[in-house]
PDB file of N, CA and C in Angstrom:
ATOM      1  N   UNK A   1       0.820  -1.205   0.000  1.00  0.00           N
ATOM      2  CA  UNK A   1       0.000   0.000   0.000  1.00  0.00           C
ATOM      3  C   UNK A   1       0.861   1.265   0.000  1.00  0.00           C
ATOM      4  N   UNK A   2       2.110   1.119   0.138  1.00  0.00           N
ATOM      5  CA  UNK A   2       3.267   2.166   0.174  1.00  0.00           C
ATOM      6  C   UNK A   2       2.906   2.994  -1.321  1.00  0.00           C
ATOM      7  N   UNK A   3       2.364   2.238  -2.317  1.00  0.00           N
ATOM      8  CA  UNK A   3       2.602   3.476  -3.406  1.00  0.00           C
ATOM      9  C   UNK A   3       1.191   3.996  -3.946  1.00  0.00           C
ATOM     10  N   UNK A   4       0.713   3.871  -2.968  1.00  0.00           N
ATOM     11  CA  UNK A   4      -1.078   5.016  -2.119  1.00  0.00           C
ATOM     12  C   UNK A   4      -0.377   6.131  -2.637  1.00  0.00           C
ATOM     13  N   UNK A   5       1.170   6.461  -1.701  1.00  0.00           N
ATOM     14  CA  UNK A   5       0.936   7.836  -1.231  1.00  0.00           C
ATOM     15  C   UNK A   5       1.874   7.959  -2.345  1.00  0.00           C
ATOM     16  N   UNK A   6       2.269   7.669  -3.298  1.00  0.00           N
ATOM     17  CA  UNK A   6       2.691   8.486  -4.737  1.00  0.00           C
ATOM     18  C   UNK A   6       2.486   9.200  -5.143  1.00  0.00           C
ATOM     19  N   UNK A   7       2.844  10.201  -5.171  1.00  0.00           N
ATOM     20  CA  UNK A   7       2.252  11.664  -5.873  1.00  0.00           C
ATOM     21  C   UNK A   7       1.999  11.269  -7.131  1.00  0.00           C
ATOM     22  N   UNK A   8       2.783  10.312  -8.252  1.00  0.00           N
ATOM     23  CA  UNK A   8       2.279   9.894  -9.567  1.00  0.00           C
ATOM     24  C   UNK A   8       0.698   9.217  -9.784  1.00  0.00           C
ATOM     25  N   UNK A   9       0.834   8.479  -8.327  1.00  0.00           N
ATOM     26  CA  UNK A   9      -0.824   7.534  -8.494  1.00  0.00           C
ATOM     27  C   UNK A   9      -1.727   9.104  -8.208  1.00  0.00           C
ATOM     28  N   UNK A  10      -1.615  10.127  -7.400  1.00  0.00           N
ATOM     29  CA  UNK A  10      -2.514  11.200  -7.079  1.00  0.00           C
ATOM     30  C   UNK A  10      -3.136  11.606  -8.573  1.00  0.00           C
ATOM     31  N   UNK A  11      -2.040  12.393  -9.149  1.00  0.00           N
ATOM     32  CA  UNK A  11      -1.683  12.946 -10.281  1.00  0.00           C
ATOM     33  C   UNK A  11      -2.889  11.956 -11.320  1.00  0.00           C
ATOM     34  N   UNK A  12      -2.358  10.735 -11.700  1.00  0.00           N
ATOM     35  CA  UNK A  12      -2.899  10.092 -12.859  1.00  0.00           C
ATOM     36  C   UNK A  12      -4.078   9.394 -12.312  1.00  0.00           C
ATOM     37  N   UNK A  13      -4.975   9.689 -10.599  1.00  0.00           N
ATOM     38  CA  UNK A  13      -6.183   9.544 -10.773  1.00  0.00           C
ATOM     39  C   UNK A  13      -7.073  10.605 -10.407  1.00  0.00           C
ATOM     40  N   UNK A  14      -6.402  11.574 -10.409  1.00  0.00           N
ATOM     41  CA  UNK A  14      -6.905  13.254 -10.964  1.00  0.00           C
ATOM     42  C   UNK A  14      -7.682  13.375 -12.219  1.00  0.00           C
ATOM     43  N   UNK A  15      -6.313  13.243 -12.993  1.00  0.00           N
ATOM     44  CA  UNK A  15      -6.722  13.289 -14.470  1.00  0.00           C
ATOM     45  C   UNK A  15      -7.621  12.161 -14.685  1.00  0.00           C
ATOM     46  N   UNK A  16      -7.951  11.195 -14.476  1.00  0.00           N
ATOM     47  CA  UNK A  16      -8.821  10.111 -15.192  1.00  0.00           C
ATOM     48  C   UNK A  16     -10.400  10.880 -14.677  1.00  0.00           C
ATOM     49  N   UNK A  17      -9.985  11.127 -13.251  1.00  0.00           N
ATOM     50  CA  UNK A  17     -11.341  11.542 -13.138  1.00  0.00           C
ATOM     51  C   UNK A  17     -11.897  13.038 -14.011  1.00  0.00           C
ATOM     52  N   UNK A  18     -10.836  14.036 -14.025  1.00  0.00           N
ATOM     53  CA  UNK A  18     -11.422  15.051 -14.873  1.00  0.00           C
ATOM     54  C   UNK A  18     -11.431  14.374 -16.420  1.00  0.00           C
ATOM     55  N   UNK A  19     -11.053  13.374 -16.825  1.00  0.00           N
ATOM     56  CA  UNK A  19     -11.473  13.066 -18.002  1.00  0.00           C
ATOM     57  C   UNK A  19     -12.726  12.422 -18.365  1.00  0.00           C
ATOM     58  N   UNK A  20     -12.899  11.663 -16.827  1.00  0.00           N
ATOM     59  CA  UNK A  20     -13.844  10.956 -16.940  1.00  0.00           C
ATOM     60  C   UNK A  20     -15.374  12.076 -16.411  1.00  0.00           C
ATOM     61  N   UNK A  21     -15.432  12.795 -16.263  1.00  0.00           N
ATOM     62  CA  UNK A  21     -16.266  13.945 -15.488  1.00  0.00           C
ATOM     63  C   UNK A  21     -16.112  14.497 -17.057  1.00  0.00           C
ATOM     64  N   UNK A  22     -15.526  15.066 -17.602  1.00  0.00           N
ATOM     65  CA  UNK A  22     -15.743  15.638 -19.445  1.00  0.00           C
ATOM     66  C   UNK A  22     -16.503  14.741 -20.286  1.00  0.00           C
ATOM     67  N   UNK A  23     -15.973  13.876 -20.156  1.00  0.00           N
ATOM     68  CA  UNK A  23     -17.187  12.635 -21.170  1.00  0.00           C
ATOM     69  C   UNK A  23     -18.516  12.657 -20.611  1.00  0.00           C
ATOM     70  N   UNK A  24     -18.582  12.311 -19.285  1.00  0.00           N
ATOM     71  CA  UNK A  24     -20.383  12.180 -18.777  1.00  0.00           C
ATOM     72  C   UNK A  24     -21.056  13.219 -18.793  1.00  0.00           C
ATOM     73  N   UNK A  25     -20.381  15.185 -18.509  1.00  0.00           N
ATOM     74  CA  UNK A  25     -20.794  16.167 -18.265  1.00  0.00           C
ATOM     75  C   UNK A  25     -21.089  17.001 -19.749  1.00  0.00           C
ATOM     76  N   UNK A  26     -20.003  16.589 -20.532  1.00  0.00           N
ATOM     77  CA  UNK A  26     -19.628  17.616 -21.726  1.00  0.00           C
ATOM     78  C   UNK A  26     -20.682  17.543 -22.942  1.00  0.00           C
ATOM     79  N   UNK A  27     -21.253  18.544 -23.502  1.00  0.00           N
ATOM     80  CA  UNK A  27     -22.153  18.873 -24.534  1.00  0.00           C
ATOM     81  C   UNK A  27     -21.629  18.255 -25.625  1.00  0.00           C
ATOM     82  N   UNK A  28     -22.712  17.560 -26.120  1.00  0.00           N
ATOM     83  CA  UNK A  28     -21.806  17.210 -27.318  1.00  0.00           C
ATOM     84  C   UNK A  28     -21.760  17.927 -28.594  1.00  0.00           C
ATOM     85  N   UNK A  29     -20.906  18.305 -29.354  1.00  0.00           N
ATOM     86  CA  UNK A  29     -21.308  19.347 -30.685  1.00  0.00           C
ATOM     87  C   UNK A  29     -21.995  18.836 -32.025  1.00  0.00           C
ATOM     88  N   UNK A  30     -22.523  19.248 -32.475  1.00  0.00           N
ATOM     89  CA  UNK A  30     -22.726  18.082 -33.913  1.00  0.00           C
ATOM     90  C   UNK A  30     -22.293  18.663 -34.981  1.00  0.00           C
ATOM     91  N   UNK A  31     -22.257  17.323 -35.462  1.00  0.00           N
ATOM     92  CA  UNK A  31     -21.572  17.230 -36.430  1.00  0.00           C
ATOM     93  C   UNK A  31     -21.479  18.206 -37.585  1.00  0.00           C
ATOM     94  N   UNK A  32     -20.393  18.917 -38.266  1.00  0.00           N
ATOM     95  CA  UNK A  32     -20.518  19.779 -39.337  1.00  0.00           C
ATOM     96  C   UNK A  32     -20.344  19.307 -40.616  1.00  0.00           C
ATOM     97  N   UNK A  33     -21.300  19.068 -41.469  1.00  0.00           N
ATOM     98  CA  UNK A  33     -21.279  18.430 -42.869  1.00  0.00           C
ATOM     99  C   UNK A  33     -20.119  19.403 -43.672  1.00  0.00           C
ATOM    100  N   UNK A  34     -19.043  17.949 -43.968  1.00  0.00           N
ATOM    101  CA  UNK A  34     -17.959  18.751 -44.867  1.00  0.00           C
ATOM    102  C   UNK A  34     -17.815  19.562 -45.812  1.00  0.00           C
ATOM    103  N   UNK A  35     -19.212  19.160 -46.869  1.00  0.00           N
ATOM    104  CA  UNK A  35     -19.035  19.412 -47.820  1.00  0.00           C
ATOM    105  C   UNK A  35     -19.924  21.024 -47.985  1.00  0.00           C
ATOM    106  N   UNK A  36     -19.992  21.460 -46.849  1.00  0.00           N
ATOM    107  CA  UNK A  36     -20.907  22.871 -46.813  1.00  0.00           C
ATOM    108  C   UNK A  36     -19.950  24.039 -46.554  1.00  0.00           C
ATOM    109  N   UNK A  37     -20.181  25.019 -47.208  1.00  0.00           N
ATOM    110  CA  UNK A  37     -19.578  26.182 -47.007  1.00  0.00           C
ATOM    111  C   UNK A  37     -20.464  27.286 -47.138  1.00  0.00           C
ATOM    112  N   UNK A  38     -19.882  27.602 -45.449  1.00  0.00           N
ATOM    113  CA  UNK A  38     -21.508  29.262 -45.464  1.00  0.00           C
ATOM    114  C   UNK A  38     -20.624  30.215 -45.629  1.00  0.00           C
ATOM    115  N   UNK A  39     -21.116  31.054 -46.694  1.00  0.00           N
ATOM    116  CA  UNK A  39     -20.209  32.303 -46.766  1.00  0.00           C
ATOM    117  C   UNK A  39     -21.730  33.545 -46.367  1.00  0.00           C
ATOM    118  N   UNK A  40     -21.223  34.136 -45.305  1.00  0.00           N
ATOM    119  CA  UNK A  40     -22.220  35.097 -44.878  1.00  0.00           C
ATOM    120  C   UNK A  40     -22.553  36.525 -45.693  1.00  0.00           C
ATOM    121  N   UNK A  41     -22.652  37.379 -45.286  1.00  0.00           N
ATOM    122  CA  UNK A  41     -23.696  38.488 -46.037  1.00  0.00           C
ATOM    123  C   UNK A  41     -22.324  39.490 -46.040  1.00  0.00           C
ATOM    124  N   UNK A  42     -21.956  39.550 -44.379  1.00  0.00           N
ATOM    125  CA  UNK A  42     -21.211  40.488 -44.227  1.00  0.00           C
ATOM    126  C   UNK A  42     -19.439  40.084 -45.107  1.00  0.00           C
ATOM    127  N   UNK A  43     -19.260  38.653 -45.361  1.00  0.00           N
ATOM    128  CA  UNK A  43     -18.281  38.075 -46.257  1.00  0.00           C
ATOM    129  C   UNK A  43     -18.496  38.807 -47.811  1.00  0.00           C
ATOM    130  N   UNK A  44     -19.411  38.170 -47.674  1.00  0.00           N
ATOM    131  CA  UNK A  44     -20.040  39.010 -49.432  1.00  0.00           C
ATOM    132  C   UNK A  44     -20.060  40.272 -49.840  1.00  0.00           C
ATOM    133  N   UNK A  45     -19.749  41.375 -49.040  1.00  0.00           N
ATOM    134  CA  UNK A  45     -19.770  42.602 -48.948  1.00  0.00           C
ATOM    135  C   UNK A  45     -18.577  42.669 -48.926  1.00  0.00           C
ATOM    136  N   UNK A  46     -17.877  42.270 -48.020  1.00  0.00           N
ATOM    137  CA  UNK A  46     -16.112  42.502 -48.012  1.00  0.00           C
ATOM    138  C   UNK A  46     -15.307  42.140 -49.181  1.00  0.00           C
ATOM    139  N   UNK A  47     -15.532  40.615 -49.979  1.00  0.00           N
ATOM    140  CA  UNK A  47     -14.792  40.301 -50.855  1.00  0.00           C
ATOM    141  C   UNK A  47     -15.757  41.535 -51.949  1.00  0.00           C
ATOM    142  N   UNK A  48     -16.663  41.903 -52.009  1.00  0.00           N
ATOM    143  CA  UNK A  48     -17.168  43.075 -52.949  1.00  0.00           C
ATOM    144  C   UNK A  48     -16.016  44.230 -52.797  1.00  0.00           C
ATOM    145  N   UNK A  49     -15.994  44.543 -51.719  1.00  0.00           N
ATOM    146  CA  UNK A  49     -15.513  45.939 -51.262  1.00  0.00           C
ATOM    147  C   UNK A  49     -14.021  45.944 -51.628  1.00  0.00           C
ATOM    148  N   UNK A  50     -13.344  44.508 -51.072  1.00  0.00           N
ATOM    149  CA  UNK A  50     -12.195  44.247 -51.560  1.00  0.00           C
ATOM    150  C   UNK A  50     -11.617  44.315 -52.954  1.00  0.00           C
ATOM    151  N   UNK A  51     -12.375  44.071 -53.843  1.00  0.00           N
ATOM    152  CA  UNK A  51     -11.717  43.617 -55.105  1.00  0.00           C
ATOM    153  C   UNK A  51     -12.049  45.028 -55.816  1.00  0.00           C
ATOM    154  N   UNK A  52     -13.234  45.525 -55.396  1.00  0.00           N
ATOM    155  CA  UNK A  52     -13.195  47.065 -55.950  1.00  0.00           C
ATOM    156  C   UNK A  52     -12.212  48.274 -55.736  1.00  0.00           C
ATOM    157  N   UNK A  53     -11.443  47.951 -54.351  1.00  0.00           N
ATOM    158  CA  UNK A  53     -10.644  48.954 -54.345  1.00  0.00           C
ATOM    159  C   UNK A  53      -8.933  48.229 -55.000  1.00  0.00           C
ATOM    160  N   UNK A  54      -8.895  46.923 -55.017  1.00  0.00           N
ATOM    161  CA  UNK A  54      -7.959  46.317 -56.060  1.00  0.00           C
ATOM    162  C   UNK A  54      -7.679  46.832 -57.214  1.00  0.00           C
ATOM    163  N   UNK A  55      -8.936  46.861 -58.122  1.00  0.00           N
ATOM    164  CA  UNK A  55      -9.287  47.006 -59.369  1.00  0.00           C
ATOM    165  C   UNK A  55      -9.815  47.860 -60.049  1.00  0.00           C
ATOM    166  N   UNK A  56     -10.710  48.668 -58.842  1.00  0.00           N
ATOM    167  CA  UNK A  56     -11.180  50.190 -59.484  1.00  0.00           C
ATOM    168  C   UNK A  56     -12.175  49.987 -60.058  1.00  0.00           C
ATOM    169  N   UNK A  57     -12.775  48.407 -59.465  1.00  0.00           N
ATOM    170  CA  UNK A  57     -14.139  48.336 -60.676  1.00  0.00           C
ATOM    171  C   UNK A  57     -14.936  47.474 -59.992  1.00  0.00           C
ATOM    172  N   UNK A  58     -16.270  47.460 -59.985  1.00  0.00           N
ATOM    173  CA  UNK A  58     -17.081  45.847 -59.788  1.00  0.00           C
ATOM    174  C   UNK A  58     -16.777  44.740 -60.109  1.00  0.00           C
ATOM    175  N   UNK A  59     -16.825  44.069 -59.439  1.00  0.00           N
ATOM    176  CA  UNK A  59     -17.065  42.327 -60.449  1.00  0.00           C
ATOM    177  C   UNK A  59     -17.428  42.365 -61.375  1.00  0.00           C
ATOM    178  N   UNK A  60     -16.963  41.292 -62.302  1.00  0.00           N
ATOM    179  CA  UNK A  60     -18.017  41.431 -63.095  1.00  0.00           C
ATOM    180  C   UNK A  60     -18.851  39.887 -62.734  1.00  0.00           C
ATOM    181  N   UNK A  61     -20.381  39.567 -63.215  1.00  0.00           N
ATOM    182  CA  UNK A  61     -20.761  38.049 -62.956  1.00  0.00           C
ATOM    183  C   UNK A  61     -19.903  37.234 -62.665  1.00  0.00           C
ATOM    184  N   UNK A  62     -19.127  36.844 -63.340  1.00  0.00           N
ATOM    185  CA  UNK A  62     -18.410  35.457 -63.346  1.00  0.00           C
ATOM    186  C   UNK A  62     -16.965  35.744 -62.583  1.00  0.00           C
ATOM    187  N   UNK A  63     -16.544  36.822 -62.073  1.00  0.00           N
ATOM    188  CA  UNK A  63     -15.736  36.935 -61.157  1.00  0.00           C
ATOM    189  C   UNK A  63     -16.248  36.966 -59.660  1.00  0.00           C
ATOM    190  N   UNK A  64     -17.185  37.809 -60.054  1.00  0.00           N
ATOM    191  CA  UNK A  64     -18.326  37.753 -58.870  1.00  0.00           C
ATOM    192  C   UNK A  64     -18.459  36.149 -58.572  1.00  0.00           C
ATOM    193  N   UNK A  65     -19.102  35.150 -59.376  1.00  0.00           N
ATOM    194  CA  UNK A  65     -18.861  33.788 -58.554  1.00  0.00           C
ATOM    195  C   UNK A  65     -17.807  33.064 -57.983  1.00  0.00           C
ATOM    196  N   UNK A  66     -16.408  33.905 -59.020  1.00  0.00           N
ATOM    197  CA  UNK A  66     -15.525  32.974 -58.635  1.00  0.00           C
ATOM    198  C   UNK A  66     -14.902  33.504 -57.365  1.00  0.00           C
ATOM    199  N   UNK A  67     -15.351  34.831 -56.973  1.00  0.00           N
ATOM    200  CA  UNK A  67     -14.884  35.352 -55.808  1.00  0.00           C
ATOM    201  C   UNK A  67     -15.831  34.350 -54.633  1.00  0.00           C
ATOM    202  N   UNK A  68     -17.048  33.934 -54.587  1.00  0.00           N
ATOM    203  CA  UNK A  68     -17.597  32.702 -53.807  1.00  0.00           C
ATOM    204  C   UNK A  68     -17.328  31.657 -53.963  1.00  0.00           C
TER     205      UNK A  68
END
């Protein structure tokens, strides 16, 4: 029973328990489908704003998509 008082056994049943207290307690996130990409409103305005002061000009259509 001498290696009770191990500071290593303290230590590594610390951690099991805060690991084990994260799994039973912790929210779980869901899942984010890979193949999705949200480009927001305020994105869409910036790469606008961006390429106009680049270029001195609007998009045109098809740069406009390829900038999304």
């Amino acid at each position: 029973m001498k290696w009770l008082r191990e500071p290593l056994v303290h230590f590594m049943f610390i951690g099991a328990s805060i690991y084990l207290l994260y799994g039973v307690f912790a929210e779980s996130i869901p899942e984010a489908d890979d193949k999705t990409i949200v480009v927001t409103a305020g994105e869409v305005e910036w790469m606008q704003t961006t390429w106009q002061k680049r270029w001195n000009r609007p998009p045109t259509g098809k740069e406009f998509d390829g900038l999304i």
